[in-house]
N, C-alpha and C. Protein backbone atom coordinates (compact mmCIF):
# COMPACT_ATOMS: atom_id res chain seq x y z
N UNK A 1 142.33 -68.58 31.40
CA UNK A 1 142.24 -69.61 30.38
C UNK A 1 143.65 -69.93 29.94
N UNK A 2 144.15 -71.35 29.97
CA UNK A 2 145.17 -71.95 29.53
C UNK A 2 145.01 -71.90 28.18
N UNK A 3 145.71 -71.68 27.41
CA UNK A 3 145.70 -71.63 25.90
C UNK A 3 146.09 -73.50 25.13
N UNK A 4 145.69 -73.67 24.62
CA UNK A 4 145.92 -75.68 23.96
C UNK A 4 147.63 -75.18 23.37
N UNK A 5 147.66 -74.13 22.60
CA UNK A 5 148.46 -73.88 21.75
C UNK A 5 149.41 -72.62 22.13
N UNK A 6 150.83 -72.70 22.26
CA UNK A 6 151.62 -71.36 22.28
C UNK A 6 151.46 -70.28 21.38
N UNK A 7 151.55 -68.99 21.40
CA UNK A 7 151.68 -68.20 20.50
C UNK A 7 152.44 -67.51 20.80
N UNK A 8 152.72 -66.80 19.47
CA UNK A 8 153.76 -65.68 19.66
C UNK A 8 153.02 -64.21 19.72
N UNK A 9 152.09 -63.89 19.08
CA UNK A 9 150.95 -62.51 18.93
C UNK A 9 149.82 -63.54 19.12
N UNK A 10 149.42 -63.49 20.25
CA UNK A 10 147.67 -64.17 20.37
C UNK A 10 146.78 -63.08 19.87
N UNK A 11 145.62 -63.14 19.39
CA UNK A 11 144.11 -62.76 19.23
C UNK A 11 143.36 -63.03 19.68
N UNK A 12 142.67 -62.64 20.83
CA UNK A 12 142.17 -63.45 21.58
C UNK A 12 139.94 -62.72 21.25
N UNK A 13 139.03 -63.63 20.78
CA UNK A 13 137.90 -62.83 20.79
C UNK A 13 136.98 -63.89 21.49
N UNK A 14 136.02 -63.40 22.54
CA UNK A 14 135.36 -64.44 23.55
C UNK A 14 133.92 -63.62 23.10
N UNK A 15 132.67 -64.45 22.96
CA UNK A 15 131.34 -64.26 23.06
C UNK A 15 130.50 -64.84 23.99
N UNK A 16 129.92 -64.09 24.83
CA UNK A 16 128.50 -64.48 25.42
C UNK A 16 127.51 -65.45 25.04
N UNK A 17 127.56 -66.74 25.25
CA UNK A 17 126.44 -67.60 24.42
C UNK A 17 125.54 -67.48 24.68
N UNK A 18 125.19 -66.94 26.21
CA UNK A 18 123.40 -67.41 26.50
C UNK A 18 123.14 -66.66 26.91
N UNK A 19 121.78 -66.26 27.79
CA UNK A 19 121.46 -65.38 28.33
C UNK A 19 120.00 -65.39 29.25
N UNK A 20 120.74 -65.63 30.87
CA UNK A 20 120.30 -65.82 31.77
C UNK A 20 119.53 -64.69 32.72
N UNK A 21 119.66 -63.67 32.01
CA UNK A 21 119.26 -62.67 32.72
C UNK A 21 119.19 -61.65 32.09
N UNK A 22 118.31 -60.70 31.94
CA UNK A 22 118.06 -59.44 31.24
C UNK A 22 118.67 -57.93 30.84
N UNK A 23 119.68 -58.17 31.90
CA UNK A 23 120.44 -56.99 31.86
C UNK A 23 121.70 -57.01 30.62
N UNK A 24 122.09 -56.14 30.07
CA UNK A 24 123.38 -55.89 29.64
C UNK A 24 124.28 -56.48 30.09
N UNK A 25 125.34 -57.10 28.99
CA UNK A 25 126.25 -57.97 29.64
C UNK A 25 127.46 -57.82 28.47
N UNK A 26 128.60 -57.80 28.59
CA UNK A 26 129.78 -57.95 27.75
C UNK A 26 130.96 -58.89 28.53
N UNK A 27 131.85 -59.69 27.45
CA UNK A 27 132.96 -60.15 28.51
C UNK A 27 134.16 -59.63 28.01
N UNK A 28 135.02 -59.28 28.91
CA UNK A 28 136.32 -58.51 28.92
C UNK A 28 137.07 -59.55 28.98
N UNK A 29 138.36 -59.01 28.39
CA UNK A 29 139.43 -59.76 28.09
C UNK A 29 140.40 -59.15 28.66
N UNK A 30 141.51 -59.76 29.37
CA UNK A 30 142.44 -58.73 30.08
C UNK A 30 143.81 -59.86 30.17
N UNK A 31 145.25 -59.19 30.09
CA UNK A 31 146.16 -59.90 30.56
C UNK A 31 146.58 -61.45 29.89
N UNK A 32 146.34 -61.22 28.41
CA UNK A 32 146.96 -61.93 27.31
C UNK A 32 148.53 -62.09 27.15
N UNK A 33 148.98 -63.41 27.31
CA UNK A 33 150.10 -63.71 26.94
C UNK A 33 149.82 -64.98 25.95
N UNK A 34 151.28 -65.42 25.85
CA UNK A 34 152.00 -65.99 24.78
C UNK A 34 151.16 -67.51 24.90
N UNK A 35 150.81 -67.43 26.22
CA UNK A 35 149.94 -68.99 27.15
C UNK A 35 148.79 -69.30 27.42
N UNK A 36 148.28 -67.95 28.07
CA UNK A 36 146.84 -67.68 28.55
C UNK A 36 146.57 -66.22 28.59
N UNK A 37 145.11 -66.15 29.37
CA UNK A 37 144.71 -64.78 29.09
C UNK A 37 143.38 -64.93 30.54
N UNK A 38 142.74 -63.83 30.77
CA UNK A 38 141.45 -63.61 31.82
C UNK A 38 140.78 -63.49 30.81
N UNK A 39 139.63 -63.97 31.07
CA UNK A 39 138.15 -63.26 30.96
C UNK A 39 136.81 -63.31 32.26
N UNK A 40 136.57 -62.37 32.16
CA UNK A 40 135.39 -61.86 32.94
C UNK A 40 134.28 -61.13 32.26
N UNK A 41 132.89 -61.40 33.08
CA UNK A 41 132.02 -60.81 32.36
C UNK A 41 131.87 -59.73 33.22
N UNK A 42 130.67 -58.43 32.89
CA UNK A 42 130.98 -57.04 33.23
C UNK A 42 129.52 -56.73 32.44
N UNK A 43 128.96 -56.18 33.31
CA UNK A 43 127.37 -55.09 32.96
C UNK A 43 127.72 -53.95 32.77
N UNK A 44 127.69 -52.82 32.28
CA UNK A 44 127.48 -51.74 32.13
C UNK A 44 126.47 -50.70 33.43
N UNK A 45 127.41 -49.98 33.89
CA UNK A 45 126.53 -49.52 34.97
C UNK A 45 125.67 -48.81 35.15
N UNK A 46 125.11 -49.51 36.12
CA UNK A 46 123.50 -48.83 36.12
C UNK A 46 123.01 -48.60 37.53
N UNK A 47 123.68 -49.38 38.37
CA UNK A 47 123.39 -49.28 39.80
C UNK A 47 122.94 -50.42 40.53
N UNK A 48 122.53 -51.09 39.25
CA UNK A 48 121.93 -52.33 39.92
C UNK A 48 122.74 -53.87 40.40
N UNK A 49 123.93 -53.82 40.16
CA UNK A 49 124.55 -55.00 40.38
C UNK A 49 126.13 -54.22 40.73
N UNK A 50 126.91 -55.27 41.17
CA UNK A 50 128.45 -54.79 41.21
C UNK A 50 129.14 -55.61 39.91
N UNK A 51 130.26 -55.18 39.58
CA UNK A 51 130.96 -55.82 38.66
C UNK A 51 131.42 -57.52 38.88
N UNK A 52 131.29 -57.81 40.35
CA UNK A 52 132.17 -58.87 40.84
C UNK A 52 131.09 -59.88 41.23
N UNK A 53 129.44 -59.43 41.49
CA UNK A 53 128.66 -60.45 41.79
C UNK A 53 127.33 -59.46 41.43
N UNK A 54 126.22 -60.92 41.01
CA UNK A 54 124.62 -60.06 41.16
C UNK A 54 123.88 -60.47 39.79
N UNK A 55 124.68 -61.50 38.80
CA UNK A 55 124.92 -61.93 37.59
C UNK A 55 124.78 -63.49 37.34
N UNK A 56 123.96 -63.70 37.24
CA UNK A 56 123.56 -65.67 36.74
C UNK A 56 125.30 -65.79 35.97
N UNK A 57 125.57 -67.19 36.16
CA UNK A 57 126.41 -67.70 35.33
C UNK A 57 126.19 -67.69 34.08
N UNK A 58 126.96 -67.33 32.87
CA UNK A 58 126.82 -67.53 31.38
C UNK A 58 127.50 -68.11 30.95
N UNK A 59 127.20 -68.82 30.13
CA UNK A 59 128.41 -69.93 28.48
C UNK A 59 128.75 -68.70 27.90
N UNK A 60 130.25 -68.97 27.92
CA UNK A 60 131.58 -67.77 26.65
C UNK A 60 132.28 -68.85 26.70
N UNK A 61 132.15 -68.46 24.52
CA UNK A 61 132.90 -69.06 24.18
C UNK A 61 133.63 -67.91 23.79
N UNK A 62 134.80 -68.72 23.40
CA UNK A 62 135.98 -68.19 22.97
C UNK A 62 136.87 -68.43 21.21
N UNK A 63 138.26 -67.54 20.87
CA UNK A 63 138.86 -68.24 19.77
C UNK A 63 140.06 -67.20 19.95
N UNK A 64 141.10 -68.58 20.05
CA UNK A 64 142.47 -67.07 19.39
C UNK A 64 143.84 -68.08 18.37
N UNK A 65 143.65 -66.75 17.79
CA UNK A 65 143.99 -67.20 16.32
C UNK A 65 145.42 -66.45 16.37
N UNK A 66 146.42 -67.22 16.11
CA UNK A 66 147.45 -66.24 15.77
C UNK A 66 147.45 -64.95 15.12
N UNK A 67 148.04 -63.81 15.11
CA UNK A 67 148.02 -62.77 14.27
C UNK A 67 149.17 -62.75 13.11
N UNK A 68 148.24 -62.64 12.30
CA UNK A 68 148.53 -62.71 10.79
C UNK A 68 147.60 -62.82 9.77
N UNK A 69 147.19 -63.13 8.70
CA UNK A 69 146.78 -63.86 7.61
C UNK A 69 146.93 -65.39 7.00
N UNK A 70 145.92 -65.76 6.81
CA UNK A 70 146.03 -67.51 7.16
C UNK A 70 145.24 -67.82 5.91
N UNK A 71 145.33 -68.78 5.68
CA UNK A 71 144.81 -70.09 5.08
C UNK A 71 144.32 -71.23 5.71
N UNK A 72 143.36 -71.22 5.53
CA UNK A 72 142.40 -73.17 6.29
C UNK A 72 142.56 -73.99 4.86
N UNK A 73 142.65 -75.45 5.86
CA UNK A 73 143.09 -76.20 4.54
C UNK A 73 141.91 -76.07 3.67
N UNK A 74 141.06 -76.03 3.95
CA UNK A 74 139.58 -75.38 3.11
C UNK A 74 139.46 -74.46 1.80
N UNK A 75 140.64 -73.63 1.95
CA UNK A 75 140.89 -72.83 1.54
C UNK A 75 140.15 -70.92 2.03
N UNK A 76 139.56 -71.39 3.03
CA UNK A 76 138.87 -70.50 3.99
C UNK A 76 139.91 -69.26 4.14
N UNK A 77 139.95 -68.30 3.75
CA UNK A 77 140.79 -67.02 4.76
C UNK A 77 140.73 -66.18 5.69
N UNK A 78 141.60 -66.34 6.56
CA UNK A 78 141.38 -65.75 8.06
C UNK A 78 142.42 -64.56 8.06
N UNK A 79 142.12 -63.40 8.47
CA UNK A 79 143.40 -61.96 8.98
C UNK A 79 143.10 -61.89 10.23
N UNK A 80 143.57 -61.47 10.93
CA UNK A 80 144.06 -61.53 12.84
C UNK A 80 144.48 -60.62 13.33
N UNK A 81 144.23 -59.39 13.67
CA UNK A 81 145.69 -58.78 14.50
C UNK A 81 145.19 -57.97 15.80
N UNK A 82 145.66 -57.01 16.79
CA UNK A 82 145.01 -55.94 17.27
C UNK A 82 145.55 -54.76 16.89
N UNK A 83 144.50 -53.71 17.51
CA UNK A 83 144.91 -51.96 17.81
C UNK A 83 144.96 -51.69 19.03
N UNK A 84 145.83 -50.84 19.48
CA UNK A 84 145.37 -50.00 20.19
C UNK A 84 145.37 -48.70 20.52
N UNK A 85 143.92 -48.28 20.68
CA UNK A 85 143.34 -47.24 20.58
C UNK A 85 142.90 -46.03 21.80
N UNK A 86 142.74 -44.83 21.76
CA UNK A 86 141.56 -44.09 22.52
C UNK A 86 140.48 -43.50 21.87
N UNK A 87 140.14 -44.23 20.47
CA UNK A 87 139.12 -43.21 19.74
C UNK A 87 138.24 -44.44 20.64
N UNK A 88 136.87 -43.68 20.23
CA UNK A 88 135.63 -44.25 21.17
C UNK A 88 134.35 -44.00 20.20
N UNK A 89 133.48 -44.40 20.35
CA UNK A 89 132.13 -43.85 20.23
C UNK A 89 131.29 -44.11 21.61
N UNK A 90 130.08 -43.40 21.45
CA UNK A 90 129.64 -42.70 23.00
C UNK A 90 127.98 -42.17 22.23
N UNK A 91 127.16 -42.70 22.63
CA UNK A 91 126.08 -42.25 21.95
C UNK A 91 125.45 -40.67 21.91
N UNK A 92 125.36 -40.41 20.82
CA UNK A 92 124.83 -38.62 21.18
C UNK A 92 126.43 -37.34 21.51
N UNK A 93 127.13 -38.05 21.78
CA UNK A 93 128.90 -37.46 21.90
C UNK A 93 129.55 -37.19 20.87
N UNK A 94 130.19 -38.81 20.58
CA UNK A 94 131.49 -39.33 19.92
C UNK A 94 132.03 -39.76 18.81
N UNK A 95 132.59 -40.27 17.61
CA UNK A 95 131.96 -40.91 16.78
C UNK A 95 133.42 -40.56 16.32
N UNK A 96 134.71 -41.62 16.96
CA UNK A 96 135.68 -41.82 16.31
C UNK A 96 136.15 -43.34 15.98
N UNK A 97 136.47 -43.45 15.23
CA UNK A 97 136.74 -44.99 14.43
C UNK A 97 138.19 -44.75 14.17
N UNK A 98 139.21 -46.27 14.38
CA UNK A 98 140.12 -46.37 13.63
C UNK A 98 139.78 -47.25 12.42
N UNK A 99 140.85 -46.87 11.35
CA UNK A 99 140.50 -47.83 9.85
C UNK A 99 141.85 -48.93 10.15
N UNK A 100 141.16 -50.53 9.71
CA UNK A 100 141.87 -51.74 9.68
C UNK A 100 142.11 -51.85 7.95
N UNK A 101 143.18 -51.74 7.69
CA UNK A 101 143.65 -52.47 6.42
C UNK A 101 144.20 -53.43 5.75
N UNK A 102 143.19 -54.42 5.28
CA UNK A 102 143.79 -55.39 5.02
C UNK A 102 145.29 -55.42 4.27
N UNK A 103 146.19 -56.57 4.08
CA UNK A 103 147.46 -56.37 3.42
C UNK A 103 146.63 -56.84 1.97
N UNK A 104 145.82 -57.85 1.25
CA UNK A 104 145.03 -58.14 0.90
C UNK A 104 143.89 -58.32 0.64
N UNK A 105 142.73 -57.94 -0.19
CA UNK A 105 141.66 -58.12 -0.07
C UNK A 105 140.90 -59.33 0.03
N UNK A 106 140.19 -59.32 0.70
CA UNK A 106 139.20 -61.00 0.53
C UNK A 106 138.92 -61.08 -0.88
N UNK A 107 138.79 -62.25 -1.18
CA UNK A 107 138.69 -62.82 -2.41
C UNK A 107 137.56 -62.52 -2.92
N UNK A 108 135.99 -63.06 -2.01
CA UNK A 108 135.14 -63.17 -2.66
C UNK A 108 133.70 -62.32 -1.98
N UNK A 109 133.51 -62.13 -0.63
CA UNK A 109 132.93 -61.03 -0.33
C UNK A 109 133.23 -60.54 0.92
N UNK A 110 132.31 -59.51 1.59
CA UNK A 110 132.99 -59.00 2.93
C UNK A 110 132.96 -60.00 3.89
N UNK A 111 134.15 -59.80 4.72
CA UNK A 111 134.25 -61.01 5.62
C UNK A 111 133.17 -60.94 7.19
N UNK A 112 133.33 -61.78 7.88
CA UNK A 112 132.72 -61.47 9.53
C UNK A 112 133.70 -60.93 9.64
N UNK A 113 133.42 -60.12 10.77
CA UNK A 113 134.31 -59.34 12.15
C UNK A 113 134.47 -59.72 13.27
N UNK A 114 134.93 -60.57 14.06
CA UNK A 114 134.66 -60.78 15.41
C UNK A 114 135.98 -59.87 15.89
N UNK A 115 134.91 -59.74 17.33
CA UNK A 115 136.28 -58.28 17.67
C UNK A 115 136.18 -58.15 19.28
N UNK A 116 136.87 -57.74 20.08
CA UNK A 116 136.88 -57.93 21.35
C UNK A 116 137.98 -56.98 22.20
N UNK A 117 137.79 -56.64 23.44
CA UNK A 117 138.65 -55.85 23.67
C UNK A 117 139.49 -56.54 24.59
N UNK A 118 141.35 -56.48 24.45
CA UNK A 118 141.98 -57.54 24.56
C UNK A 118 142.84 -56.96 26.23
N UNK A 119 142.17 -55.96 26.53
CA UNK A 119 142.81 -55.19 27.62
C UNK A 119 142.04 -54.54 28.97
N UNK A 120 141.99 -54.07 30.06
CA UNK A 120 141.13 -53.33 30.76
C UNK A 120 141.95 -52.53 31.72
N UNK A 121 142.27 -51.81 30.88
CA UNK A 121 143.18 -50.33 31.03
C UNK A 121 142.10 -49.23 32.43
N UNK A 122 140.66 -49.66 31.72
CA UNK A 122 140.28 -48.41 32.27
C UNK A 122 139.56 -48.61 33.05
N UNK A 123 139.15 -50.17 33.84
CA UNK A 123 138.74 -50.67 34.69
C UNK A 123 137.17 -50.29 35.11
N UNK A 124 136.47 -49.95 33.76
CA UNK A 124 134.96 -49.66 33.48
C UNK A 124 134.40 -50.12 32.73
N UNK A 125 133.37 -50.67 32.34
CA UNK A 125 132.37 -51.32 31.11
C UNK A 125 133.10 -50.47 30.08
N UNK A 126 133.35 -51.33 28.97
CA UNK A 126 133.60 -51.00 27.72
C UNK A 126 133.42 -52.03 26.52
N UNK A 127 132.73 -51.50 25.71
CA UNK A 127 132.94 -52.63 24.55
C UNK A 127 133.51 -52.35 23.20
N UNK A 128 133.27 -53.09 22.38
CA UNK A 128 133.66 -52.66 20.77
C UNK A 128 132.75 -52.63 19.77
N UNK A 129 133.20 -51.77 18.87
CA UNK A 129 132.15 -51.56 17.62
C UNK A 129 132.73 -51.45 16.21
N UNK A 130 131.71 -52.15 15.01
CA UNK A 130 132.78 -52.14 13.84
C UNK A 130 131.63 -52.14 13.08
N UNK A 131 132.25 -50.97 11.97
CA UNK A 131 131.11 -50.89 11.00
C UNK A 131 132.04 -50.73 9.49
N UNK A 132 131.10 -50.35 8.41
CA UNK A 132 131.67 -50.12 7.01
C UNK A 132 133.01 -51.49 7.01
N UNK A 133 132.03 -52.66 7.08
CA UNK A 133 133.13 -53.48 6.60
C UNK A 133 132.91 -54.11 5.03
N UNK A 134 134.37 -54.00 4.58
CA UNK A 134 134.22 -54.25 2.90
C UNK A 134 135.38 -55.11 2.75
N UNK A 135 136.02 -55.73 1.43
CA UNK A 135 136.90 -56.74 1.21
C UNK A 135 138.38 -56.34 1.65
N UNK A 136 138.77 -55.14 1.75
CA UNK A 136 140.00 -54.69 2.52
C UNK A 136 140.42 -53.47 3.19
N UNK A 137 138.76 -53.55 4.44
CA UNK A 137 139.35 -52.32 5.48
C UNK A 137 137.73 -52.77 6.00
N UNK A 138 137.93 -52.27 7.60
CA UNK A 138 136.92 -52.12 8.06
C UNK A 138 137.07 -51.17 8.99
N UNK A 139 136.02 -50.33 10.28
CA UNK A 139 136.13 -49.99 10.70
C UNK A 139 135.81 -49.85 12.23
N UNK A 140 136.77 -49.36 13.54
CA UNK A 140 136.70 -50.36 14.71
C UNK A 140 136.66 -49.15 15.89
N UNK A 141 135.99 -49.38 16.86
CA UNK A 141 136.44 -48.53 17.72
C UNK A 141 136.20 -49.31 19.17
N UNK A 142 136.45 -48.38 20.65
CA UNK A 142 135.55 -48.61 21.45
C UNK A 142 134.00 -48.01 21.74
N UNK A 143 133.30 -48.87 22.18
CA UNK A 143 131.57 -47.79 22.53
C UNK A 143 131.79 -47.92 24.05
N UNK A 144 131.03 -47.07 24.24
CA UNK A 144 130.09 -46.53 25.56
C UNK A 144 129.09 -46.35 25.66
N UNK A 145 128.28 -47.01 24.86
CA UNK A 145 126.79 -46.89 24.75
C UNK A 145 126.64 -45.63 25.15
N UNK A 146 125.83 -45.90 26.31
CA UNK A 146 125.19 -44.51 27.08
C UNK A 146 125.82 -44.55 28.83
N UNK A 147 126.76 -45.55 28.98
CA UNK A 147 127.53 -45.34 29.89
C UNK A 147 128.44 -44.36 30.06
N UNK A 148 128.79 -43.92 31.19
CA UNK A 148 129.98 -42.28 31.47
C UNK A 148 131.34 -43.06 31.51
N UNK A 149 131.92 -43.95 30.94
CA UNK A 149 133.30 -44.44 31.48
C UNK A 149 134.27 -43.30 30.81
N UNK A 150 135.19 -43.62 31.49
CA UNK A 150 136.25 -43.03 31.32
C UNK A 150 137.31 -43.89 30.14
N UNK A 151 137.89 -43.13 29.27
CA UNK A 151 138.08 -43.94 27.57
C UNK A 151 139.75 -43.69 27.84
N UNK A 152 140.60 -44.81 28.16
CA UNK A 152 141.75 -44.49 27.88
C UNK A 152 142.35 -45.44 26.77
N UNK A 153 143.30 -45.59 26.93
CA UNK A 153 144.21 -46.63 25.84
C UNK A 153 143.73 -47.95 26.18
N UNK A 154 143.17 -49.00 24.62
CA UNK A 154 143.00 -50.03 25.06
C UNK A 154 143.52 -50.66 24.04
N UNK A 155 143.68 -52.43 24.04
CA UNK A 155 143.77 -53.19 22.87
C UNK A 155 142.21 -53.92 22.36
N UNK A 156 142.56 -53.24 21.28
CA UNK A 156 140.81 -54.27 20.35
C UNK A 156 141.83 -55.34 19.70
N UNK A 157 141.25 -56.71 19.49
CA UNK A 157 141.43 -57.98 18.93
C UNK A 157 140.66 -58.07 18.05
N UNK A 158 140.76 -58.48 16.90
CA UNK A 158 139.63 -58.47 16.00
C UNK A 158 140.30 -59.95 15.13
N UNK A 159 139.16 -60.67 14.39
CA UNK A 159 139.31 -61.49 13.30
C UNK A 159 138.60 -61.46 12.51
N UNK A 160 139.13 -61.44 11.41
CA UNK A 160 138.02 -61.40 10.00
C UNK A 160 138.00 -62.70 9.33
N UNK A 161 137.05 -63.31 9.10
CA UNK A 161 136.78 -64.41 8.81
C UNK A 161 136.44 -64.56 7.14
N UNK A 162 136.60 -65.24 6.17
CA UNK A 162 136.13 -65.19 5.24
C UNK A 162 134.25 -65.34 5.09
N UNK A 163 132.87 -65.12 4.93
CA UNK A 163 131.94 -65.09 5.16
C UNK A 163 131.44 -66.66 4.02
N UNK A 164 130.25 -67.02 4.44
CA UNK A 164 129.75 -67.77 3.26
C UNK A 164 130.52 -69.53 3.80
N UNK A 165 131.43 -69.62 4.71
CA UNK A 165 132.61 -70.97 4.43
C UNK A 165 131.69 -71.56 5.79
N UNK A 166 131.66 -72.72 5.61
CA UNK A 166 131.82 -73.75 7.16
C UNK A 166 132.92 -74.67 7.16
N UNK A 167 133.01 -74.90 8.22
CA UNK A 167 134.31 -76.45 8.32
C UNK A 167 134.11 -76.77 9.38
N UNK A 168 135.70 -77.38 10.09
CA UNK A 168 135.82 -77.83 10.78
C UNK A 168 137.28 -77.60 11.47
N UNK A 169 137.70 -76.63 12.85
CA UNK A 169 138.46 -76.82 13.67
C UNK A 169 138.55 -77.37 14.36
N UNK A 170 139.69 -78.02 14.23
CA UNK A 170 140.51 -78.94 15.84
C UNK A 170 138.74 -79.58 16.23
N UNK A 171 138.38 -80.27 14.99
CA UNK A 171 137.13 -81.26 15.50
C UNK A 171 135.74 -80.41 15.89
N UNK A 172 136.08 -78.98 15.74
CA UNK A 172 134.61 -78.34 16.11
C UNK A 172 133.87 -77.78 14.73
N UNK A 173 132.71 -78.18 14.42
CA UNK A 173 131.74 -77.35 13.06
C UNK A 173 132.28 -75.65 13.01
């Protein structure tokens, strides 16, 4: 993906819109620069498909937001940045979280999280998870569901959105 806009610290977080097929599905993010970035989608293994084919086409969308703390002319507030991590969670295992701190608290209640993993270090299904989110800290890791991957160093992307706001970017609701 060509980026519209240069950055200097991209954030890059992509979602799955649809869903063509029944299986487990996440999309990875890999090889972010200042311009562009990959994404690919990726099942969690099970035996039944390969990583590279065996998968209906899906709509991902995408968003990357500079890293920092922002203002919409709305008055909307946006924070941006990544980690990177090897804590994990792993179902029935694991259950390590890093803490995100805001420099500021949201104004008025807890924000969304969108969050994504901005790297593929470990070249296995992996996703992200975020819980105990409040007006200035939340909390982030990678999961493994009930997959065996192997957990090394990755980058999570995350954006916190102010909750409750609608508008309008660069012409989109």
């Amino acid at each position: 993906i060509n980026f519209k806009n240069l950055y200097a610290d991209p954030v890059v977080v992509a979602y799955i819109l649809s869903r063509n097929e029944g299986e487990s599905l996440d999309v990875r993010i890999d090889n972010v620069t200042s311009t562009s970035c990959q994404i690919f989608m990726e099942e969690p293994p099970d035996g039944a498909v390969t990583y590279t084919t065996g998968h209906p086409t899906e709509t991902v969308a995408y968003i990357v937001v500079e890293a920092g703390e922002w203002k919409l002319d709305d008055g909307t507030e946006i924070k941006a940045g990544t980690i990177s991590t090897d804590k994990y969670y792993k179902k029935s295992t694991s259950d390590t979280w890093e803490t995100i701190s805001f420099s500021s608290a949201f104004s008025t209640s807890n924000p969304v999280i969108l969050h994504s993993l901005n790297t593929y270090n470990n070249g296995e299904w992996t996703t992200t998870a975020v819980k105990n989110v409040g007006t200035s800290s939340f909390d982030i890791t990678q999961e493994l569901a009930e997959a065996s991957g192997t957990i090394t160093t990755e980058t999570i992307g995350w954006i916190a959105i102010e909750s409750g706001k609608t508008g309008i970017i660069n012409d989109i609701k």
